[in-house]
Protein backbone atom coordinates (compact mmCIF):
# COMPACT_ATOMS: atom_id res chain seq x y z
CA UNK A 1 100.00 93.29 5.68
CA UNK A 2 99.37 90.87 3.03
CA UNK A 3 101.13 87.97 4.37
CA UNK A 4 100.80 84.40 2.75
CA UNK A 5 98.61 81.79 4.70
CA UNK A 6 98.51 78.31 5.24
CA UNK A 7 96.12 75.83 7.58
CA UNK A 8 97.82 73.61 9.37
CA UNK A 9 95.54 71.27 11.13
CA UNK A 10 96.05 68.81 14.13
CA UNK A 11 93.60 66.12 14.55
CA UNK A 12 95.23 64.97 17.93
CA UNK A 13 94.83 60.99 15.79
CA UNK A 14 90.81 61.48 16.52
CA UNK A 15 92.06 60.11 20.33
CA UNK A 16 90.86 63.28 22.50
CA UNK A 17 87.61 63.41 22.92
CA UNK A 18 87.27 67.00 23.17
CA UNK A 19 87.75 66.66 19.21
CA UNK A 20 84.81 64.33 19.17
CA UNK A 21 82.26 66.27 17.19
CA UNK A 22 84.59 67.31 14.42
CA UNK A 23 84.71 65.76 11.21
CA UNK A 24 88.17 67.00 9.78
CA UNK A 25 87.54 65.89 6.25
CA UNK A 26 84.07 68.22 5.89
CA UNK A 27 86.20 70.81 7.70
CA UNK A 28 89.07 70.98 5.50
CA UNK A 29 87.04 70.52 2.44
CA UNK A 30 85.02 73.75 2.99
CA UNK A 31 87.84 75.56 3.81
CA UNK A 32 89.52 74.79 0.73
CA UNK A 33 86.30 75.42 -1.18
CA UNK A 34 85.52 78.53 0.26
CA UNK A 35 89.21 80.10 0.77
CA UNK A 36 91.38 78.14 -1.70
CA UNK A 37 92.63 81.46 -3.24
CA UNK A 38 93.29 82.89 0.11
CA UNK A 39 95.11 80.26 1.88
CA UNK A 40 98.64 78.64 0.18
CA UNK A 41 97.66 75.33 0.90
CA UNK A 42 96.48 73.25 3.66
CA UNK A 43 97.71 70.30 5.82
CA UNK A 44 96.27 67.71 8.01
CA UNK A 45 98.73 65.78 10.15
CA UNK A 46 97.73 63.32 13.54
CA UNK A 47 100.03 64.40 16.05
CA UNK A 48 101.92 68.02 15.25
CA UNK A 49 103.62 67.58 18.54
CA UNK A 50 105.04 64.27 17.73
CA UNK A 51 108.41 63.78 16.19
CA UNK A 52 106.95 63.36 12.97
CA UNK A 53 105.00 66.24 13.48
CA UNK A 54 108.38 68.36 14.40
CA UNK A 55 109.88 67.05 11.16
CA UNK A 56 106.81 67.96 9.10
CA UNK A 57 107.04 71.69 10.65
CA UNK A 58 110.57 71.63 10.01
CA UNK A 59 109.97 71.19 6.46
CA UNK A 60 106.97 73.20 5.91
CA UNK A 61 107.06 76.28 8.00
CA UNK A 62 108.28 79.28 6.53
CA UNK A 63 108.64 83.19 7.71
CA UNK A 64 106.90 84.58 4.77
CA UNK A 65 103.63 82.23 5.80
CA UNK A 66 101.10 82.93 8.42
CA UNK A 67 100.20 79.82 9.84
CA UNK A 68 96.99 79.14 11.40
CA UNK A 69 96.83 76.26 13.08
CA UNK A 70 93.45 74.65 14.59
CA UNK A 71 94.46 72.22 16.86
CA UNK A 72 94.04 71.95 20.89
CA UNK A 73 93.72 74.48 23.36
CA UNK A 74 95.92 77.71 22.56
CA UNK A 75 97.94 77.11 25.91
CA UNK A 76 98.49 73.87 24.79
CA UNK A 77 99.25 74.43 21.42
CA UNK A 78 102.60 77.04 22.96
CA UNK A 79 103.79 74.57 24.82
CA UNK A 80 103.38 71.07 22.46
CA UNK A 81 104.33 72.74 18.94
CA UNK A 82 107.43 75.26 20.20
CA UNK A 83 109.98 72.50 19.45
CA UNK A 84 108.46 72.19 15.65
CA UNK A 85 108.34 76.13 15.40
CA UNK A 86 112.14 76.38 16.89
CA UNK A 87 113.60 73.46 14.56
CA UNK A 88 111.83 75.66 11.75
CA UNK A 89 113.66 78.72 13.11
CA UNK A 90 110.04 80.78 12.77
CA UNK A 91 108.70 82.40 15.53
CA UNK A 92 105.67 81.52 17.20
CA UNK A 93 104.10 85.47 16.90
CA UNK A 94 101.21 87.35 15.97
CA UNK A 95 103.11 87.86 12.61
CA UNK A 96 103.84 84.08 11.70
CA UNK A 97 101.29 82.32 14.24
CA UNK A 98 97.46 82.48 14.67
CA UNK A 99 96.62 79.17 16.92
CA UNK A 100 92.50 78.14 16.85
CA UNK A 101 91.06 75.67 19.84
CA UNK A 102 89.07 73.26 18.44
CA UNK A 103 89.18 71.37 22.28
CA UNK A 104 85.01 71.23 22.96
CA UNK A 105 84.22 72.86 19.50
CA UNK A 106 81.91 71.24 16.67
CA UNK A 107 83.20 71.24 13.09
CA UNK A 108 80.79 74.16 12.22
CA UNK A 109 82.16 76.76 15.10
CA UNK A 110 85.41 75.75 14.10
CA UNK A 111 84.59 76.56 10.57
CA UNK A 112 83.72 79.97 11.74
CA UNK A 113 86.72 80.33 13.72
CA UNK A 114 89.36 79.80 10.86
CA UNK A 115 86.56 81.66 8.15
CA UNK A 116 87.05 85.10 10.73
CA UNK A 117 90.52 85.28 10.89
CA UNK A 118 90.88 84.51 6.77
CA UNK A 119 88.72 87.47 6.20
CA UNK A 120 90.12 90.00 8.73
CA UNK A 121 93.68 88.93 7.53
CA UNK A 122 92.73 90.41 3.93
């Protein structure tokens, strides 16, 4: 399957501290350098599981995309982005939904992460 992609990143507003050795802005920067033509586009939002989070997802999420989403813990991410997923009527599977831990990462293993699943998606 040659699904769309898009990153959408949660930087948990740079509060947790499991986030602490993670610069975002180098991160998404060399992900759009190295995979521009693979991913749709990318996002960077504070709080996903905020309202305004919900209402960004809402907006943005689409069936046709596979989002990947780097953000906390995978547990966590189930339970704290469902409501945005459900008010943007796409499920949160396999086909539509690849969630990344960055809790206790650095921006480099990170990198990897997202770079391994953009290449095995091809």
């Amino acid at each position: 399957m040659n699904k769309k992609k898009a990153v959408l990143f949660c930087s948990c507003s740079g509060a947790c501290p499991s986030m602490a050795n993670i610069d975002f802005w180098s991160l998404v920067e060399r992900i759009r350098l190295d995979f521009g033509d693979k991913v749709e586009f990318l996002a960077l939002h504070p709080r996903l599981c905020e309202e305004d989070g919900e209402r960004l997802m809402k907006q943005i999420l689409n069936p046709a995309i596979l989002f990947i989403t780097p953000a906390c813990a995978e547990k966590r991410q189930e339970k704290l982005l469902k409501d945005g997923f459900e008010k943007a009527n796409v499920p949160m599977d396999p086909e539509h939904w690849i969630p990344v831990s960055m809790a206790s990462e650095n921006t480099e293993s990170v990198y990897q992460k997202i770079k391994a699943i953009l290449e095995k998606e091809d």
